[in-house]
C-alpha atoms as a PDB file:
ATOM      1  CA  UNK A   1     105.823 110.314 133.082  1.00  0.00           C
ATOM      2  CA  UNK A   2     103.721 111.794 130.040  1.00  0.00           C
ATOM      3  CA  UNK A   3     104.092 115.537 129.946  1.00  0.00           C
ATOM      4  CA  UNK A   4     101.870 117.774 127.407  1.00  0.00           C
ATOM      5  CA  UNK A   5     104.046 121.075 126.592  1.00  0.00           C
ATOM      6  CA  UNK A   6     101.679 122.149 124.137  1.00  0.00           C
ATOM      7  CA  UNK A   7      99.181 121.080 121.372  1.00  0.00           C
ATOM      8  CA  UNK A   8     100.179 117.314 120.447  1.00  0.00           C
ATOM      9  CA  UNK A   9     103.534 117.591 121.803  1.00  0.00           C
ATOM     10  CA  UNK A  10     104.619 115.306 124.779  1.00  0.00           C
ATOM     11  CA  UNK A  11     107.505 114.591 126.939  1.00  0.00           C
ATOM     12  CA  UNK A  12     107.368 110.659 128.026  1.00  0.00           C
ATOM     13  CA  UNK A  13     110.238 109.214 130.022  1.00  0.00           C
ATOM     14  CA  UNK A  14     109.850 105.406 131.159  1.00  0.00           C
ATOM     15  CA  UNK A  15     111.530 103.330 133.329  1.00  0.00           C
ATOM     16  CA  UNK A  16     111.717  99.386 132.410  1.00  0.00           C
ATOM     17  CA  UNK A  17     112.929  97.218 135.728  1.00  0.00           C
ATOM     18  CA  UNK A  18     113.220  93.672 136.096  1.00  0.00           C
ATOM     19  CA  UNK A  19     112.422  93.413 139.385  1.00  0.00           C
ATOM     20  CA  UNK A  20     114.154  96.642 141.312  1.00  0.00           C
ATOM     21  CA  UNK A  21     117.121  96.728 138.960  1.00  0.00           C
ATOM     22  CA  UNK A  22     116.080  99.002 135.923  1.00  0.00           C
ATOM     23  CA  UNK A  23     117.015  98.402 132.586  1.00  0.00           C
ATOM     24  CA  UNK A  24     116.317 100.990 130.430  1.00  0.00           C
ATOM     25  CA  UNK A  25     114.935 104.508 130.877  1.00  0.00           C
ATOM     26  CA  UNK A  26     113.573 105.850 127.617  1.00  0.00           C
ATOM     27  CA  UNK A  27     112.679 109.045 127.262  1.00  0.00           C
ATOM     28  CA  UNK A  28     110.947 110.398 124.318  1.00  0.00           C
ATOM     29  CA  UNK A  29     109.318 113.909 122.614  1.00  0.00           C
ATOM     30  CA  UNK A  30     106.269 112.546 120.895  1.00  0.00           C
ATOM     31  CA  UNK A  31     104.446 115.168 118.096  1.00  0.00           C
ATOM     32  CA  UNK A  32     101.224 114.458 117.209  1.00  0.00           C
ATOM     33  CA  UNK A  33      99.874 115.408 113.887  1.00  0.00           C
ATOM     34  CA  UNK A  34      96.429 113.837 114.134  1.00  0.00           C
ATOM     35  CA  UNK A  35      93.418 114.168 116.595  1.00  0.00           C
ATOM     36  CA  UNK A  36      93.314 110.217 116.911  1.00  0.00           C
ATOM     37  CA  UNK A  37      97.259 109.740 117.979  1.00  0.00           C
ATOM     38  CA  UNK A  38      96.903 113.357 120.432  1.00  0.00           C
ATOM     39  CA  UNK A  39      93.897 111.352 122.004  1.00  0.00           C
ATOM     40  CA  UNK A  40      96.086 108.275 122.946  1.00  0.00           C
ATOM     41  CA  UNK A  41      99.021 110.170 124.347  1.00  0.00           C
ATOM     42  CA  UNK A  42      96.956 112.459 126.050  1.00  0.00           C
ATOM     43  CA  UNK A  43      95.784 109.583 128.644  1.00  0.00           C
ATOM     44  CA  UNK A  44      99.347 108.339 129.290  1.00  0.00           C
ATOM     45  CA  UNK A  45      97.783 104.594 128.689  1.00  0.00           C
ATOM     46  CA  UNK A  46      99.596 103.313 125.881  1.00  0.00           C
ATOM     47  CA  UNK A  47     103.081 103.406 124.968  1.00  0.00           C
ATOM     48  CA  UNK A  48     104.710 103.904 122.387  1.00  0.00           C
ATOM     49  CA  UNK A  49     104.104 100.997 119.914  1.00  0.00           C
ATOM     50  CA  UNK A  50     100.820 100.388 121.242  1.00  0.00           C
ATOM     51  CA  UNK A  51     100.210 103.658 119.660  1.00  0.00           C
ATOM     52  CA  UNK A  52     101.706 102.676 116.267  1.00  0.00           C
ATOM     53  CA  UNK A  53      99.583  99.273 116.565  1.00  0.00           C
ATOM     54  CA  UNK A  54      96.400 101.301 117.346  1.00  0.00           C
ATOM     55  CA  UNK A  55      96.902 103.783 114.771  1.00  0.00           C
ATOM     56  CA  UNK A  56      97.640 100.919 112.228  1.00  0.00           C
ATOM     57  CA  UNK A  57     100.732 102.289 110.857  1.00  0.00           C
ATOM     58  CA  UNK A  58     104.066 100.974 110.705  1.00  0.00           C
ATOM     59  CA  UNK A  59     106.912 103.620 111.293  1.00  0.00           C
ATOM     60  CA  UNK A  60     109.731 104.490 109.800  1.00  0.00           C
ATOM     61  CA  UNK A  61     112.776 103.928 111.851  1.00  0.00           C
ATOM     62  CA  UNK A  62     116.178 106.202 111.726  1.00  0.00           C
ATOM     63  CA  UNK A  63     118.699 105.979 113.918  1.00  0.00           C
ATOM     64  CA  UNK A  64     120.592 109.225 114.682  1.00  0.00           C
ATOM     65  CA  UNK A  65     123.112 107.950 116.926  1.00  0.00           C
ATOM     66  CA  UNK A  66     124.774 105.281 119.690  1.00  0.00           C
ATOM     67  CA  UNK A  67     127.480 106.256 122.469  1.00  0.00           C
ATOM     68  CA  UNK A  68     128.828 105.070 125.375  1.00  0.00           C
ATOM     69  CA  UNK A  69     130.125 105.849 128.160  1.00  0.00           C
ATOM     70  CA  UNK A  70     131.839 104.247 131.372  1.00  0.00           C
ATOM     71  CA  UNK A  71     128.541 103.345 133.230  1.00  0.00           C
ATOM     72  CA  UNK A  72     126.109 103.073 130.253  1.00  0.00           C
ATOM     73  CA  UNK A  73     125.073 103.327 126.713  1.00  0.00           C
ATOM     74  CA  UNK A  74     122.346 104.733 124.336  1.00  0.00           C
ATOM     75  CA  UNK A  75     120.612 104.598 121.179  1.00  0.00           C
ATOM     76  CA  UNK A  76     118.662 107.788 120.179  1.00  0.00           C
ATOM     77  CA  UNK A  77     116.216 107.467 117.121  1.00  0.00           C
ATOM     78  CA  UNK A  78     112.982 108.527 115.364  1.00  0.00           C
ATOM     79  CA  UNK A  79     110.053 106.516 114.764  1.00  0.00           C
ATOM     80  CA  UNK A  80     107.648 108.372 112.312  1.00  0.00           C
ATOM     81  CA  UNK A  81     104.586 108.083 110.729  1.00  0.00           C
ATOM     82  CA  UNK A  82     101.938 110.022 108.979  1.00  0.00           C
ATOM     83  CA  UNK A  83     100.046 110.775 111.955  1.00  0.00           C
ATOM     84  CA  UNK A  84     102.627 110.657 114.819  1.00  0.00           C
ATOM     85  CA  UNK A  85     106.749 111.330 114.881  1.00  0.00           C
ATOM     86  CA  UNK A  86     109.041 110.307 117.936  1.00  0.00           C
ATOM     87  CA  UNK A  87     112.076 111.249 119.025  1.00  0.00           C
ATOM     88  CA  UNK A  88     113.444 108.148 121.485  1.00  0.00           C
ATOM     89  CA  UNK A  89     117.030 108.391 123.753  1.00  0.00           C
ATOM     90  CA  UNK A  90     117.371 105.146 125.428  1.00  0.00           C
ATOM     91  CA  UNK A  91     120.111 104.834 127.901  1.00  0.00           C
ATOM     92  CA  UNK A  92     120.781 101.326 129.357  1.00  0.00           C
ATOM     93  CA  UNK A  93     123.286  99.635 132.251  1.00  0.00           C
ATOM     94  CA  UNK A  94     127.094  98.749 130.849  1.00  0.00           C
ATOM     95  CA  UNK A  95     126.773  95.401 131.213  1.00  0.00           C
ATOM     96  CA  UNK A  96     122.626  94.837 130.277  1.00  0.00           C
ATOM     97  CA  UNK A  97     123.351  91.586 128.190  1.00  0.00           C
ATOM     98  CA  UNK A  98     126.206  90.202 130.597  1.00  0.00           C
ATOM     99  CA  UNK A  99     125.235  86.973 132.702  1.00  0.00           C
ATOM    100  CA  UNK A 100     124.408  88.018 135.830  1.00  0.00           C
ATOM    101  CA  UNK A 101     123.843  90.906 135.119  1.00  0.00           C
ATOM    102  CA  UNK A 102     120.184  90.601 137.207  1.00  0.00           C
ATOM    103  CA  UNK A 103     121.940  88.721 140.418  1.00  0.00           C
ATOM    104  CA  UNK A 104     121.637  90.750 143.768  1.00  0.00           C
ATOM    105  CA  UNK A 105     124.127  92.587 144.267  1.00  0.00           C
ATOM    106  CA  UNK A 106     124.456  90.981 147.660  1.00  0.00           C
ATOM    107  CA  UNK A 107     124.408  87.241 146.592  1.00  0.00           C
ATOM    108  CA  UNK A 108     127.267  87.863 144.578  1.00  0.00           C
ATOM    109  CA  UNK A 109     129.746  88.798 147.268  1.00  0.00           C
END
């Protein structure tokens, strides 16, 4: 999904799967401050480093914070840059990293 709300600011949520079992869902608030990055989000093609890579700029990470909860857990952070700022949340599976982790659900029983 890559929303524009208004001038150079866009709501992005993806999903990352490995196979049908998703991973990750990030979603992000992406401000634009130059005509070139605006141009890139605006067709939804490339995420978000891509767009870092395109612009040529390396951004400046900060994390803001990590929880957990029973079923999950989540990073949220900015990555900024002279021409483009993000605000990321990703939340991911309780037990991502754990073998097995991708096994059906139905092989396992």
């Amino acid at each position: 999904k890559n929303v524009g709300i208004r001038g150079g600011l866009y709501e992005r949520e993806v999903v990352i799967a490995v196979g049908s079992k998703p991973c990750c869902v990030a979603r992000s608030i992406v401000i634009c401050l130059s005509p070139a990055a605006n141009r890139l989000i605006e067709t939804g093609t490339v995420g978000i480093g891509q767009l870092f890579y395109t612009l040529e700029e390396l951004p400046k990470f900060s994390l803001i914070s990590v929880a957990k909860s029973d079923d999950s857990f989540c990073r949220v952070y900015t990555l900024a840059s002279p021409q483009v700022v993000c605000h990321i949340e990703e939340t991911m599976p309780i037990g991502l990293f754990e073998p097995g982790f991708l096994d059906d659900d139905a092989s396992s029983s």
